[in-house]
N, C-alpha and C. Protein backbone atom coordinates (compact mmCIF):
# COMPACT_ATOMS: atom_id res chain seq x y z
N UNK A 1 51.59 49.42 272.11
CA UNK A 1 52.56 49.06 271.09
C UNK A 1 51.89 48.98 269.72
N UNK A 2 50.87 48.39 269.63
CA UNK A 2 49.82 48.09 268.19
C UNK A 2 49.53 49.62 268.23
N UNK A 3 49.14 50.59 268.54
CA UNK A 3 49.13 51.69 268.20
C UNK A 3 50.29 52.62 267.63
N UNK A 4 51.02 52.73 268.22
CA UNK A 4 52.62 53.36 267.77
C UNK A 4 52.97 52.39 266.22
N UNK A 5 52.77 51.35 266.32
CA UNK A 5 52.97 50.36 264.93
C UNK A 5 52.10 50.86 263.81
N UNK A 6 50.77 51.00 263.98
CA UNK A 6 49.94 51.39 263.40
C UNK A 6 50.37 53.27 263.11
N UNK A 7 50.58 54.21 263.69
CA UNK A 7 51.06 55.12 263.41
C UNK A 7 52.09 55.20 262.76
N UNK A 8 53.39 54.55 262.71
CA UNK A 8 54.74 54.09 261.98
C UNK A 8 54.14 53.70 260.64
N UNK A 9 53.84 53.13 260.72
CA UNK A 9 52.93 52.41 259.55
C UNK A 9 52.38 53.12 258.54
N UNK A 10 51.11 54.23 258.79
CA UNK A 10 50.68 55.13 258.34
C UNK A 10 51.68 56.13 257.90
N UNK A 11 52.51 56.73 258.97
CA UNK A 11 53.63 57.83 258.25
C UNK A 11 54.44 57.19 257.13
N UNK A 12 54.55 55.70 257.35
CA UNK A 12 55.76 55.39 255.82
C UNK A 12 54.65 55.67 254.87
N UNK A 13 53.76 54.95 254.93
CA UNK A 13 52.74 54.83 253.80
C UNK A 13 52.74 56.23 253.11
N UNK A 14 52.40 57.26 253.92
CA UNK A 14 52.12 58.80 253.22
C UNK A 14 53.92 59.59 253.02
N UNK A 15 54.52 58.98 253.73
CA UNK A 15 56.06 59.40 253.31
C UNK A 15 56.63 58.50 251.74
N UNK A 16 56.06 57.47 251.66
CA UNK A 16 55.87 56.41 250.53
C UNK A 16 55.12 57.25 249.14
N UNK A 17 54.18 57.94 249.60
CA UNK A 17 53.32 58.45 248.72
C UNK A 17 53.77 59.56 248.14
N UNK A 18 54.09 60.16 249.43
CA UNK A 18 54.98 61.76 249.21
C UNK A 18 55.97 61.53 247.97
N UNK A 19 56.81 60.40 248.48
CA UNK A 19 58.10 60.28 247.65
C UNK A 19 57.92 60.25 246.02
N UNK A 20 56.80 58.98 245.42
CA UNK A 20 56.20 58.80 244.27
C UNK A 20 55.66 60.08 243.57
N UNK A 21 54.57 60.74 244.38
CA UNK A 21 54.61 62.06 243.69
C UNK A 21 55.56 63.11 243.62
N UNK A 22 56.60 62.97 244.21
CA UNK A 22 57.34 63.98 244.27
C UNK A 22 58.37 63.87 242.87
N UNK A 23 58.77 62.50 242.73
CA UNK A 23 59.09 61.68 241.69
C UNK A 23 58.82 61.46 240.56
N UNK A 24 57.18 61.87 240.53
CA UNK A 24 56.50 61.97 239.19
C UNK A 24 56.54 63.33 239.09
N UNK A 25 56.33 64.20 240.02
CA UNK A 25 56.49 65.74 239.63
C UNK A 25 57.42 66.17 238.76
N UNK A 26 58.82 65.36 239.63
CA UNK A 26 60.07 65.75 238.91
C UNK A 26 60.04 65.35 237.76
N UNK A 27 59.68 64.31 237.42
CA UNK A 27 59.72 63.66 235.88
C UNK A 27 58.80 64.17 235.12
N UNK A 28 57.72 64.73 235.39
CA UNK A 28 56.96 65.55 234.60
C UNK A 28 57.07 66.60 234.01
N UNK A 29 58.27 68.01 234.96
CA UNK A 29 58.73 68.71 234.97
C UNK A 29 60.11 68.61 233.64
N UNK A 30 60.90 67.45 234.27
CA UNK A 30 61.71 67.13 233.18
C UNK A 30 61.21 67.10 231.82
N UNK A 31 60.87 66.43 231.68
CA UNK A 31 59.90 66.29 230.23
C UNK A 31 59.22 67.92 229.81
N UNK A 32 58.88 68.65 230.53
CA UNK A 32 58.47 69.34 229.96
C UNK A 32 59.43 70.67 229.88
N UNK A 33 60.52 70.57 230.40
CA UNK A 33 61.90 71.18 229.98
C UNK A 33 62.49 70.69 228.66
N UNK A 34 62.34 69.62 228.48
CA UNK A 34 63.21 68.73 227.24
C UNK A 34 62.12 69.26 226.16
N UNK A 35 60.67 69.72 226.32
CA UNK A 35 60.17 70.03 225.59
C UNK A 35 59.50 71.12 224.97
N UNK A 36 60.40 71.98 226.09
CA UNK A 36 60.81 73.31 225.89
C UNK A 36 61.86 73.52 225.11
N UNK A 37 63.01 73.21 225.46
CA UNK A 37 64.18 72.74 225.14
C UNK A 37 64.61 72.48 223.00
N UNK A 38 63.64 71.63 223.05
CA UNK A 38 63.03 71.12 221.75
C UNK A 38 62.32 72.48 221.08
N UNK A 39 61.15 73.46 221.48
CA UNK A 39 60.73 73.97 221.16
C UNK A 39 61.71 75.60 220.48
N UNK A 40 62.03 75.13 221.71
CA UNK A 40 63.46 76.56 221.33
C UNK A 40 64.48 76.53 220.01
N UNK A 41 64.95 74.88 219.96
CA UNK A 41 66.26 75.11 219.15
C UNK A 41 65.25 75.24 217.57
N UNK A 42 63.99 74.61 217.72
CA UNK A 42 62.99 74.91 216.42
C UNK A 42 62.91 75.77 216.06
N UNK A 43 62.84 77.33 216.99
CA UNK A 43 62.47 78.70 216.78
C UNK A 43 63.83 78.93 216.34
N UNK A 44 65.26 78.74 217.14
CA UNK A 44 66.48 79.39 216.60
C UNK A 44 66.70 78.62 215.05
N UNK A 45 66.15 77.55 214.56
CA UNK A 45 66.24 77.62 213.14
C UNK A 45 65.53 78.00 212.68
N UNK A 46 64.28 78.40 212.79
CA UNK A 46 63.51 79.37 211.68
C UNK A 46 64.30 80.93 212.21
N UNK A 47 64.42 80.89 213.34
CA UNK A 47 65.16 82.53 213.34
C UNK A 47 66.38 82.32 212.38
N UNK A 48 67.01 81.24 212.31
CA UNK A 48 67.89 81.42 211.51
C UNK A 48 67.85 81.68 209.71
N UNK A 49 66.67 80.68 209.36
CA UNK A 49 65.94 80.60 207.69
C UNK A 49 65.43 82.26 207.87
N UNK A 50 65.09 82.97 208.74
CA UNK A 50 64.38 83.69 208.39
C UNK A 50 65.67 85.26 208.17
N UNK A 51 66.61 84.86 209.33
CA UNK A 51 67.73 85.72 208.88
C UNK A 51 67.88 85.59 207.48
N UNK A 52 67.88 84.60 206.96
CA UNK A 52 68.60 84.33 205.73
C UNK A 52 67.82 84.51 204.80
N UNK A 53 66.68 84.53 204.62
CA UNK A 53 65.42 85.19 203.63
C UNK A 53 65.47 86.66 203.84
N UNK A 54 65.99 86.94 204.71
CA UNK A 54 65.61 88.81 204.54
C UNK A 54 67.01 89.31 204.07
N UNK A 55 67.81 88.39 204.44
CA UNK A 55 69.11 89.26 203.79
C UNK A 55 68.96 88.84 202.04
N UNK A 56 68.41 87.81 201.67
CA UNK A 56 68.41 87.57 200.41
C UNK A 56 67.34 88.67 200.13
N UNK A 57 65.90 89.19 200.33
CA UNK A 57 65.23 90.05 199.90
C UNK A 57 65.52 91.30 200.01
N UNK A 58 66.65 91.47 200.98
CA UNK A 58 67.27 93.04 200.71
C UNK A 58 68.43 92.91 200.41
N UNK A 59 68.72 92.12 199.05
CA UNK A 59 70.34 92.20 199.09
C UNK A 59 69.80 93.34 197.83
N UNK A 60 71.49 94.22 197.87
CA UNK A 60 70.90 95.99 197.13
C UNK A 60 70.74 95.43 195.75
N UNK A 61 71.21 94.43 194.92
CA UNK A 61 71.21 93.95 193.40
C UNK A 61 69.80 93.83 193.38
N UNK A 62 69.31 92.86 194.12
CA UNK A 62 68.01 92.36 194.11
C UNK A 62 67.03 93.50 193.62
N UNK A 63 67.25 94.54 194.94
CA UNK A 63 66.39 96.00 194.88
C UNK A 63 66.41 96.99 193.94
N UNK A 64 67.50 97.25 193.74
CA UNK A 64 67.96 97.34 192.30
C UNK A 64 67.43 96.73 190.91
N UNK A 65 67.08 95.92 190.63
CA UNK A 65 66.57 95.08 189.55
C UNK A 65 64.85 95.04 189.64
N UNK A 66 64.62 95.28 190.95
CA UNK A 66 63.06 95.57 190.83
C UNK A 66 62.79 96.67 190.54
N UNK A 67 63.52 98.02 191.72
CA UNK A 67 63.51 99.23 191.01
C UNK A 67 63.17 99.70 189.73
N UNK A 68 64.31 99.12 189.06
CA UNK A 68 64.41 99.25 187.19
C UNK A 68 63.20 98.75 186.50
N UNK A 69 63.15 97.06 186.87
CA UNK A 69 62.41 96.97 186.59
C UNK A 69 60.80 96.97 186.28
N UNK A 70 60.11 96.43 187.97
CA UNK A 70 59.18 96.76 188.17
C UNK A 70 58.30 98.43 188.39
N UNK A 71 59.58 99.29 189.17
CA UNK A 71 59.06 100.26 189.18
C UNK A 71 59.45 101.37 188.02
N UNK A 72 60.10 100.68 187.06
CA UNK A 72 60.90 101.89 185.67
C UNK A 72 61.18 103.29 186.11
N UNK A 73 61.90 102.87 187.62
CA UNK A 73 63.36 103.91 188.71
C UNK A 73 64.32 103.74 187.46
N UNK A 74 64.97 105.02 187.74
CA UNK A 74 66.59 104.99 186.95
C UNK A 74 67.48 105.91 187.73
N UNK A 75 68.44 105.34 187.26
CA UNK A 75 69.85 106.82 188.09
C UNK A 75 69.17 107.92 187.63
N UNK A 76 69.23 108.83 188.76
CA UNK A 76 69.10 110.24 188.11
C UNK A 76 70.33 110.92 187.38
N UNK A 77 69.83 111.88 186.38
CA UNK A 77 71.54 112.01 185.51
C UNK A 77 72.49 113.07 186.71
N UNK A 78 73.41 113.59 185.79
CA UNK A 78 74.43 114.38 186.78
C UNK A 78 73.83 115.71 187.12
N UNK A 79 73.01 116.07 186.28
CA UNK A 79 72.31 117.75 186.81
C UNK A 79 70.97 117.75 187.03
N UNK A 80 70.90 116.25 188.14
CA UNK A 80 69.60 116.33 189.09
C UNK A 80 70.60 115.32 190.63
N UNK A 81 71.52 115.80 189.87
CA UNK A 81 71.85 115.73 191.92
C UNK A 81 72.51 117.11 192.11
N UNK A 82 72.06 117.25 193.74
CA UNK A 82 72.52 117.81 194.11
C UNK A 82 73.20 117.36 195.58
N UNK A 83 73.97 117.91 195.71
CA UNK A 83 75.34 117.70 197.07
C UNK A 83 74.82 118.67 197.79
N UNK A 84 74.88 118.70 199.35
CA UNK A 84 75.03 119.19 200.36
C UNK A 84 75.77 118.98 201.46
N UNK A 85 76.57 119.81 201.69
CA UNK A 85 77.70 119.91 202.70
C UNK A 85 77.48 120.16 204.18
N UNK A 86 77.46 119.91 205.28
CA UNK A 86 77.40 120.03 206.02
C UNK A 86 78.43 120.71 207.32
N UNK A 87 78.24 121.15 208.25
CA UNK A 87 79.07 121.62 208.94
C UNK A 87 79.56 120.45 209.82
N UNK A 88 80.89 120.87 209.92
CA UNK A 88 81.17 119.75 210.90
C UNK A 88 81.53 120.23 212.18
N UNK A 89 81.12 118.86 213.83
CA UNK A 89 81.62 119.75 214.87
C UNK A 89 82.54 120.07 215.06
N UNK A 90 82.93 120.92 215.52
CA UNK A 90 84.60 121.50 216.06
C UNK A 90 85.21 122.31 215.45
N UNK A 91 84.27 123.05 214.56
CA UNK A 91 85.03 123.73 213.46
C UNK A 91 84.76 125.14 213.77
């Protein structure tokens, strides 16, 4: 009987143990979802600032005004364009 007790005994203990780590696993795990979680919505606002800086650096005025300015680009006049027509399918 003191033997079987002593075996009962031992299995709660390591079923006891099991449980705690299994418990801290999970909670460790958690936490490091929440801090994933965290890490992500950080990136979707700089993805978002960063949408919003490139549409401001290519808005066409912007490009335009450096053009002119920085690079002294201008419209070309009317008898330096030229048009080309293309074929279209189905014709």
């Amino acid at each position: 009987m003191l033997r079987l007790n002593l075996i009962l005994l031992i299995l709660a203990v390591v079923s006891a143990i099991g449980t705690v780590a299994s418990n801290h696993l999970a909670r460790k795990l958690f936490a490091d979802i929440e801090h994933e979680q965290s890490y992500m919505r950080d990136l979707e606002v700089e993805w978002g600032q960063l949408q919003l800086e490139q549409s401001t650096w290519a808005n066409h005025a912007r490009v335009e005004q450096i053009a002119r300015n920085r690079l002294r680009m201008k419209s070309p006049s009317a008898g330096q364009v030229i048009s080309i027509e293309t074929a279209k399918a189905g014709k």
